[in-house]
N, C-alpha and C. Protein backbone atom coordinates (compact mmCIF):
# COMPACT_ATOMS: atom_id res chain seq x y z
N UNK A 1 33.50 102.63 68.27
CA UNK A 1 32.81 103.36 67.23
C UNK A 1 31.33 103.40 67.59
N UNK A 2 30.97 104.46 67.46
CA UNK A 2 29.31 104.97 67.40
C UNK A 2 28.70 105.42 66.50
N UNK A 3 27.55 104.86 66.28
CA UNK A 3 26.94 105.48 65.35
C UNK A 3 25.20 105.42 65.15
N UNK A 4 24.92 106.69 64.61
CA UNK A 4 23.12 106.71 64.38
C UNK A 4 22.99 107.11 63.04
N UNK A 5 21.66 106.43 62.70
CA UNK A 5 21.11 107.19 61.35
C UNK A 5 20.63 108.27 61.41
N UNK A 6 19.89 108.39 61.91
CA UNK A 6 19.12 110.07 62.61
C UNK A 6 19.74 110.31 63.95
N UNK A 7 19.01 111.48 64.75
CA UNK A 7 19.92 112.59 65.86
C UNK A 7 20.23 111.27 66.94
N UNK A 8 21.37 112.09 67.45
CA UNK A 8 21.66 111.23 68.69
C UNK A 8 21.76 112.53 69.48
N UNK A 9 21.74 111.83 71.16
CA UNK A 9 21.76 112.93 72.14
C UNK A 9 22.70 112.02 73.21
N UNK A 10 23.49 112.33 73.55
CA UNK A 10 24.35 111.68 74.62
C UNK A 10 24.34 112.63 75.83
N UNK A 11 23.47 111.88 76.58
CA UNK A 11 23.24 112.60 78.23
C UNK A 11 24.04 112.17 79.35
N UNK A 12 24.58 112.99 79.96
CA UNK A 12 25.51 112.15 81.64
C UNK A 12 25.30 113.05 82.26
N UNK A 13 24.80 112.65 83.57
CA UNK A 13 24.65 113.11 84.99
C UNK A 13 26.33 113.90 85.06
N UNK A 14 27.11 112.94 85.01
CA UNK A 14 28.57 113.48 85.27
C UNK A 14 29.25 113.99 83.91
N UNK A 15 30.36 113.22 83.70
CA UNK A 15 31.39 113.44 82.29
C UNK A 15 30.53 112.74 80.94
N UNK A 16 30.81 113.20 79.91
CA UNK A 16 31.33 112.35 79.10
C UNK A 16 32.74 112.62 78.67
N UNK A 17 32.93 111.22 78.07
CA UNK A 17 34.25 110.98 77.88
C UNK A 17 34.63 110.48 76.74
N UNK A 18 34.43 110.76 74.86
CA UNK A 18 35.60 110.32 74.23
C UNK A 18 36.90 110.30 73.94
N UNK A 19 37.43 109.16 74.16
CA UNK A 19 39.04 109.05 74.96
C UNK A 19 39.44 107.71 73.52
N UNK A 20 40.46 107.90 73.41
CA UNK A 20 41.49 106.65 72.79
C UNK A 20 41.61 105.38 73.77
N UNK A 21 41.73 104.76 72.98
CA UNK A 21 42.71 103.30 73.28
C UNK A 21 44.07 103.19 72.96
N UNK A 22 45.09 102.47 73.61
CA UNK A 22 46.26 102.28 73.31
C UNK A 22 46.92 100.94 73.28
N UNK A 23 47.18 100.69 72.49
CA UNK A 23 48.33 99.25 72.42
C UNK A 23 49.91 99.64 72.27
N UNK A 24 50.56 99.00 73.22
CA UNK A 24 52.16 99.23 73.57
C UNK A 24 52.98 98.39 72.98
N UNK A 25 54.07 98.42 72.44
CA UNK A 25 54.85 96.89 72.16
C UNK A 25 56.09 97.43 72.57
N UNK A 26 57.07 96.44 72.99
CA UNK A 26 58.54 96.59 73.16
C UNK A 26 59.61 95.59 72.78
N UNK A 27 60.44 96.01 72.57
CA UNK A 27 61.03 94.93 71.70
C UNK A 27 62.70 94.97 72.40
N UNK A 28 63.43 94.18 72.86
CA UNK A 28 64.58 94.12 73.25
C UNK A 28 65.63 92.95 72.47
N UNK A 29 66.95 93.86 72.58
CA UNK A 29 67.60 92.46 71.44
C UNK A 29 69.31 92.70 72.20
N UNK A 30 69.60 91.67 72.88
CA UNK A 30 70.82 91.85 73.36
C UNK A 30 71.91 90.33 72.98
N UNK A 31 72.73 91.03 71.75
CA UNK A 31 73.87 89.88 71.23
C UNK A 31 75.50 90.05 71.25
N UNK A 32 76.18 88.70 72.03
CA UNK A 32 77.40 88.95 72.25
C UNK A 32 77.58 87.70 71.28
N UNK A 33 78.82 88.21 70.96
CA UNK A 33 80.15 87.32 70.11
C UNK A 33 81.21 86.96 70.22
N UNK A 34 82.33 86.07 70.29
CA UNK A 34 83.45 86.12 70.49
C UNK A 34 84.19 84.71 69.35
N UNK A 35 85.01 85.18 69.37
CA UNK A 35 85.90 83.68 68.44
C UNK A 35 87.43 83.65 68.47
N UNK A 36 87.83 83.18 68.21
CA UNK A 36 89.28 82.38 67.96
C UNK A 36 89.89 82.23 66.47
N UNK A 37 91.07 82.34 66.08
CA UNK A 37 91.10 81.62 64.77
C UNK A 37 92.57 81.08 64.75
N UNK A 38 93.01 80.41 64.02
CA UNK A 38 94.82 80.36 63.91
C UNK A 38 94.45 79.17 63.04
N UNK A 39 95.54 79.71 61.80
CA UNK A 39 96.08 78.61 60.57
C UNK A 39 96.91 77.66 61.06
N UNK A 40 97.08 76.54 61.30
CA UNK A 40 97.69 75.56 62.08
C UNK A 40 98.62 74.91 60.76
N UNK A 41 98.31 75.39 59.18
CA UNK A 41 99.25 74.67 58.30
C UNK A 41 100.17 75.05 58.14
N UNK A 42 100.75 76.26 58.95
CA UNK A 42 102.70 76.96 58.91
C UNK A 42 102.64 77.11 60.24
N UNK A 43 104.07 77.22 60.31
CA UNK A 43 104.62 77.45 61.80
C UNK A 43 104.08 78.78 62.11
N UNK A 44 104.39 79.99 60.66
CA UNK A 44 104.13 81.61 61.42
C UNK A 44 102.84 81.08 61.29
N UNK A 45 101.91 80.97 61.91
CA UNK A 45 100.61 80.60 61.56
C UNK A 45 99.84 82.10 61.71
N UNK A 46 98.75 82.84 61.10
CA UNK A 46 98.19 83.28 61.51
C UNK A 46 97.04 83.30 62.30
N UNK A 47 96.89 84.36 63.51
CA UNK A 47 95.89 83.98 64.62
C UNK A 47 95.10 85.52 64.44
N UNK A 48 93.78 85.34 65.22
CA UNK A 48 93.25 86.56 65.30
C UNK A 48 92.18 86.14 66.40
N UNK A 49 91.61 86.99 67.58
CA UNK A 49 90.69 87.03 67.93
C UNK A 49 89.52 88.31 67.65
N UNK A 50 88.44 88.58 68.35
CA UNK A 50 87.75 89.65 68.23
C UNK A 50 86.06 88.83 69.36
N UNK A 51 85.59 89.97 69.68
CA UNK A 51 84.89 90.29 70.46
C UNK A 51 83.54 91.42 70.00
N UNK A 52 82.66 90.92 69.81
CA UNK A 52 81.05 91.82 69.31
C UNK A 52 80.59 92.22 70.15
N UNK A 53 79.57 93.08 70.67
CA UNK A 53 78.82 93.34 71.27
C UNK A 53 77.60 93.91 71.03
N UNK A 54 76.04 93.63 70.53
CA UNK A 54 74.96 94.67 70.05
C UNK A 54 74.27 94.92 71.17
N UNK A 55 73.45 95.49 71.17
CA UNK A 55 72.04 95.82 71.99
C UNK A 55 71.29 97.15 71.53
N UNK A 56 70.09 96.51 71.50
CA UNK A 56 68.86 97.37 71.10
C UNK A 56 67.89 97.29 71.72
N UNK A 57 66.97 98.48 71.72
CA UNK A 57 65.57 98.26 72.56
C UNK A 57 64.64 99.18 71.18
N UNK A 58 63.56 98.88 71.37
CA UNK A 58 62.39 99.65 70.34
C UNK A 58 60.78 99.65 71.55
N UNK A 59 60.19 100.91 71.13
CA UNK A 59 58.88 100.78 71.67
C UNK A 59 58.27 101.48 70.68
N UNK A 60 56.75 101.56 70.99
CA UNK A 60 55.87 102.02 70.11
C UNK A 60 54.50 101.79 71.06
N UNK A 61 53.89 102.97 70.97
CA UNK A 61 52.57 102.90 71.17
C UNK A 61 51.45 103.91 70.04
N UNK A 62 50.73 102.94 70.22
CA UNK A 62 49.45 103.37 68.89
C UNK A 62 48.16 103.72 69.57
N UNK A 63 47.55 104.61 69.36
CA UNK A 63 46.35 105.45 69.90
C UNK A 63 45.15 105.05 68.71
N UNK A 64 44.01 104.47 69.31
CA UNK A 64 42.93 104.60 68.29
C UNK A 64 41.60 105.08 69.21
N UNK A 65 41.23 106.26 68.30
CA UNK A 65 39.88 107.28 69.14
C UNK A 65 38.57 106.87 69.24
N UNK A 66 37.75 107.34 69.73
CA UNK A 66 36.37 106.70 69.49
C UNK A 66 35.97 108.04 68.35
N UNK A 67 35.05 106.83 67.35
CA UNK A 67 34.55 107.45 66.37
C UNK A 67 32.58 107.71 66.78
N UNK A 68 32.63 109.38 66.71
CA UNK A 68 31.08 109.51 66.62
C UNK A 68 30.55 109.51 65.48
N UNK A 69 29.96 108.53 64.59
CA UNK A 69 29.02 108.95 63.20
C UNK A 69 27.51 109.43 63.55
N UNK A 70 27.14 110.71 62.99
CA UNK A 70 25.45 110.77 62.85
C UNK A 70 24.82 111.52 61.64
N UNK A 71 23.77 110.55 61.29
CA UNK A 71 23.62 110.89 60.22
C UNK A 71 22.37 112.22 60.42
N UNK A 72 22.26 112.63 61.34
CA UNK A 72 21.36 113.42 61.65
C UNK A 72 22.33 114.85 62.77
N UNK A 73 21.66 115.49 63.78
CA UNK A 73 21.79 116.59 64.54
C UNK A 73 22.57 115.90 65.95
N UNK A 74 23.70 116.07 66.26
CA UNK A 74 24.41 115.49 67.60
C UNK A 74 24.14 116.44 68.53
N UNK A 75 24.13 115.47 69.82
CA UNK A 75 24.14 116.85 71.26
C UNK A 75 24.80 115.79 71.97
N UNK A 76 25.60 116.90 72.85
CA UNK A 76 26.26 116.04 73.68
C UNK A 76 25.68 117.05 75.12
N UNK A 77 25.58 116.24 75.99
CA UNK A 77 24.69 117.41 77.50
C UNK A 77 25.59 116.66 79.07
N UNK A 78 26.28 117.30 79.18
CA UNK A 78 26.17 116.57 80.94
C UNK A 78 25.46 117.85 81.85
N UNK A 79 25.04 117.01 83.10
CA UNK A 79 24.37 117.45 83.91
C UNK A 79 25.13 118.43 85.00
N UNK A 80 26.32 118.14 85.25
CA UNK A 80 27.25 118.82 86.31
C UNK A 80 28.54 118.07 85.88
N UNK A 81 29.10 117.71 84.71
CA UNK A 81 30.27 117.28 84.76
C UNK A 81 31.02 118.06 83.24
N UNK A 82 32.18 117.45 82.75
CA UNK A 82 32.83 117.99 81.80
C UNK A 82 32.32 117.12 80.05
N UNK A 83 32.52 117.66 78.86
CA UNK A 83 32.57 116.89 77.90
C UNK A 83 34.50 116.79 77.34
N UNK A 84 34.44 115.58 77.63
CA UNK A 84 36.16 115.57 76.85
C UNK A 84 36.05 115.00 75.38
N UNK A 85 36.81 114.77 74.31
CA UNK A 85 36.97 114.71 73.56
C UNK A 85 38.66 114.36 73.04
N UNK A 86 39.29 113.53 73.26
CA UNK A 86 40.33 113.27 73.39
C UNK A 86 40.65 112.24 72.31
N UNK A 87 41.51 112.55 70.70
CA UNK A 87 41.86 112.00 70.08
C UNK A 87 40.48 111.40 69.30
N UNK A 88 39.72 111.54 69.60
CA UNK A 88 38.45 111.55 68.96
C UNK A 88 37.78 112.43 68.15
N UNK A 89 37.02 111.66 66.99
CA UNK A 89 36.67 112.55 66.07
C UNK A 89 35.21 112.32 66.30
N UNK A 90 33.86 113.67 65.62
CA UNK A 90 32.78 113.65 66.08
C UNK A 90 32.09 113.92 64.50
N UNK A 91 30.97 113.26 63.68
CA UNK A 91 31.20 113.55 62.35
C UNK A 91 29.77 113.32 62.33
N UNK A 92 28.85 114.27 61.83
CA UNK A 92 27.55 114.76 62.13
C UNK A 92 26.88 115.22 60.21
N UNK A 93 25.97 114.75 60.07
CA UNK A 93 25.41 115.77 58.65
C UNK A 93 24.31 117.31 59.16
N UNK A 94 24.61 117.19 60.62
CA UNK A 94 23.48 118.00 60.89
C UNK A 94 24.14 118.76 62.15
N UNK A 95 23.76 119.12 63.02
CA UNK A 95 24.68 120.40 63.58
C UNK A 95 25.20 119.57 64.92
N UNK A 96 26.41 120.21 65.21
CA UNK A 96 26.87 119.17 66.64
C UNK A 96 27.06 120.42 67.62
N UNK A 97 25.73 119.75 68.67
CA UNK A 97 25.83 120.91 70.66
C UNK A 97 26.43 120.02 71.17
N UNK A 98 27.64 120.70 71.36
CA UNK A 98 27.90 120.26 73.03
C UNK A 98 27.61 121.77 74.38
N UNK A 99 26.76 120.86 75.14
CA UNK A 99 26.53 121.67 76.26
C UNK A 99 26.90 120.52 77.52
N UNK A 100 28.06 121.58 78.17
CA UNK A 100 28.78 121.28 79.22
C UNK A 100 28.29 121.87 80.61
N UNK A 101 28.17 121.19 81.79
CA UNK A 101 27.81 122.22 83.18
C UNK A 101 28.82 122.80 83.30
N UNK A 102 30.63 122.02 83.10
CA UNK A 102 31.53 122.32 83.53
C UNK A 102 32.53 122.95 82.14
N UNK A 103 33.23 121.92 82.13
CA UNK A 103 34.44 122.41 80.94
C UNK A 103 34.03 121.38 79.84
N UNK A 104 34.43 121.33 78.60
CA UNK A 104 34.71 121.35 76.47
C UNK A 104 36.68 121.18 76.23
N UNK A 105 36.99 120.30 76.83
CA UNK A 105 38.41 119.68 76.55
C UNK A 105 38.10 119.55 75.20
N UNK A 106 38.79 119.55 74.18
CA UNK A 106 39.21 118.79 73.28
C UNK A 106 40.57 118.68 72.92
N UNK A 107 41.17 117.74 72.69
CA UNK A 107 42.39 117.31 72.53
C UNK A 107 42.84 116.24 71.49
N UNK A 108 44.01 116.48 70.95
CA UNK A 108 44.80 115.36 69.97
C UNK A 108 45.50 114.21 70.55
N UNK A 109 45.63 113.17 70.22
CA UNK A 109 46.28 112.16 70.81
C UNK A 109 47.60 111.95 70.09
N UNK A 110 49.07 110.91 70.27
CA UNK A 110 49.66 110.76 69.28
C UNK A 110 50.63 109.83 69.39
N UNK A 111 50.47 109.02 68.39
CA UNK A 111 51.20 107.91 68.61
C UNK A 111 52.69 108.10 68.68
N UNK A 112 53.81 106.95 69.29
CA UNK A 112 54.73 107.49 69.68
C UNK A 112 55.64 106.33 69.26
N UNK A 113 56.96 106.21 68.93
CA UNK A 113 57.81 105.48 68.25
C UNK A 113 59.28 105.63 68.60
N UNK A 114 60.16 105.37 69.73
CA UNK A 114 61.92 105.26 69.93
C UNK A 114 62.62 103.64 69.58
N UNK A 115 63.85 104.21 69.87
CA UNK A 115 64.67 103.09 69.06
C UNK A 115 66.20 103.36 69.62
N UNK A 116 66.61 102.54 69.93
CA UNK A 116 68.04 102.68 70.05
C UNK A 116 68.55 101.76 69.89
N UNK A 117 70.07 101.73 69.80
CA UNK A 117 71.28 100.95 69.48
C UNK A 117 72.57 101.23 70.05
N UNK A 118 73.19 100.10 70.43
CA UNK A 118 74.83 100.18 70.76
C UNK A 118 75.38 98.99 70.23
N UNK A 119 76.65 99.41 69.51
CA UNK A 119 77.38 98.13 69.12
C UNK A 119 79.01 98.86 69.85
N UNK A 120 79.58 97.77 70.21
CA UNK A 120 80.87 97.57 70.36
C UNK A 120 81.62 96.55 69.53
N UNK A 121 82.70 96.82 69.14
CA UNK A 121 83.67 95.82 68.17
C UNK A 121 84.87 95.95 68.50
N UNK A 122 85.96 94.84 68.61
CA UNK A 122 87.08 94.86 69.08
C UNK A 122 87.92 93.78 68.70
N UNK A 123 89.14 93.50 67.61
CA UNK A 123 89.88 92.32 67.53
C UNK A 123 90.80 93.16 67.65
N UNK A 124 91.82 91.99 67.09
CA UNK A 124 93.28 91.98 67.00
C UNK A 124 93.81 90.61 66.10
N UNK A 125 94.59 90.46 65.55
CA UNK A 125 95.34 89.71 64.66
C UNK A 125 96.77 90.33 64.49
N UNK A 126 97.33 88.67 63.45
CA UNK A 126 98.77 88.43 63.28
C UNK A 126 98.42 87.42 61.89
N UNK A 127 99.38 88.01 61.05
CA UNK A 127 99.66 87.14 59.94
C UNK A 127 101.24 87.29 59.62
N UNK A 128 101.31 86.34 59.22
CA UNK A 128 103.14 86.37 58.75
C UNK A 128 102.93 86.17 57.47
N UNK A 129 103.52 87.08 56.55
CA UNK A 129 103.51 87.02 54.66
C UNK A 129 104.37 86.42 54.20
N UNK A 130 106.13 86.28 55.05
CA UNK A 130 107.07 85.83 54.33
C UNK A 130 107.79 85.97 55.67
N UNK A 131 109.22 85.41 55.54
CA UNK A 131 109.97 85.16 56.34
C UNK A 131 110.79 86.42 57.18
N UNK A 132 110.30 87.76 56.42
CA UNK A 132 110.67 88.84 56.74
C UNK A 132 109.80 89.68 56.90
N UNK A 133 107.92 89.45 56.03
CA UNK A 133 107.48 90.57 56.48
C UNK A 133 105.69 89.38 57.41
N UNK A 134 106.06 90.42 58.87
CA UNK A 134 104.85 90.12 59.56
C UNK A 134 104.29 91.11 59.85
N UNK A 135 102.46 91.05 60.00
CA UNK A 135 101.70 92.20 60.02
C UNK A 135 100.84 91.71 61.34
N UNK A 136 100.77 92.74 62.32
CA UNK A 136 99.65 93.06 63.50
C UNK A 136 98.88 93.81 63.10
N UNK A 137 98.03 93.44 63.65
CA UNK A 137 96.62 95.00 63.69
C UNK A 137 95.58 94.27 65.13
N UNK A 138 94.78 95.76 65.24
CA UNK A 138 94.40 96.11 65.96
C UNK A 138 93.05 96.74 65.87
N UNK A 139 91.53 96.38 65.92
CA UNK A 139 90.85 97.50 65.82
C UNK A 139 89.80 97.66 67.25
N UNK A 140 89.44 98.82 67.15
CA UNK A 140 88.54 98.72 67.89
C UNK A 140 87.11 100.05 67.69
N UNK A 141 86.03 99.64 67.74
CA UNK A 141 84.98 100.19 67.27
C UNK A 141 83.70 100.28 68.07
N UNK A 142 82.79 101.94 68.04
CA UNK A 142 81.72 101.42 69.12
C UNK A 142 80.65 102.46 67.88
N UNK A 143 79.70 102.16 68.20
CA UNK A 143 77.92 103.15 67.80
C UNK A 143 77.29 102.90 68.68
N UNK A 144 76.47 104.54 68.43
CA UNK A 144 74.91 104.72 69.20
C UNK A 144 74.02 105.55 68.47
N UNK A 145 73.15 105.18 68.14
CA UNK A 145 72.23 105.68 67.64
C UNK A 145 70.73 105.66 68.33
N UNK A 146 70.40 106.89 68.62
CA UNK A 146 68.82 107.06 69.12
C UNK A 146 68.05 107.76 68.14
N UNK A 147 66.60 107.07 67.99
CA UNK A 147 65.61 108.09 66.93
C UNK A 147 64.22 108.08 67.72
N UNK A 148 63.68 109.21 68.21
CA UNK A 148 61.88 109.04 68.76
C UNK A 148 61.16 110.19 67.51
């Protein structure tokens, strides 16, 4: 951040350059499961296994600009180079020059945010209800979900 009470004049032989900063984060999450079961108090005993699987990843990056405050008349001057302006804001009570030798970029910056997911799921089981009726099953299950 910059700032004057009265005019400022920002001079460069070459560029100037207000440009952003960035901070990145990433986040990874990878979980497996598995188990066993069986009622051991009847003979039909019921058993079941099953098998999990998650995984996720997340990122994010955040952009913060350089701030020009003046409470007076801004100039911005290079001598033989460019003025950029990138994700930066320029905020003047009095009139803002930019005089460039070369090129007046200005540009937006923007923060950025993905995400994904996979799950897999998979058992199987056995229960016996009565001496005549026994039940199997079977499942099996997957997701994916992406959001940027």
């Amino acid at each position: 951040q910059l700032s004057a009470e009265g005019d400022a004049l920002l001079h460069a032989k070459e560029n100037i350059n207000l440009n952003v900063a960035q901070s990145h984060s990433e986040q990874t999450v990878d979980r497996k499961q598995s188990g066993f079961s069986i009622d051991n108090r009847d003979w039909a005993a019921p058993a079941g296994t099953f098998k999990n699987k998650n995984q996720g990843d997340g990122r994010n990056t955040q952009t913060t600009g350089t701030q020009l405050s003046v409470g007076g008349k801004t100039t911005l001057q290079t001598g033989q180079g460019d003025i950029n302006i990138v994700g930066s804001s320029v905020a003047s009570k009095g009139d803002v020059n930019l005089y460039a030798a070369r090129d007046i970029n200005i540009k937006s910056s923007q923060n950025s945010q993905s995400q994904s997911e996979q799950s897999s799921n998979k058992g199987i089981g056995s229960a016996q209800i009565s001496d005549t009726e026994q039940f199997y099953g079977y499942m099996s299950g997957k997701s994916q979900s992406t959001s940027n």
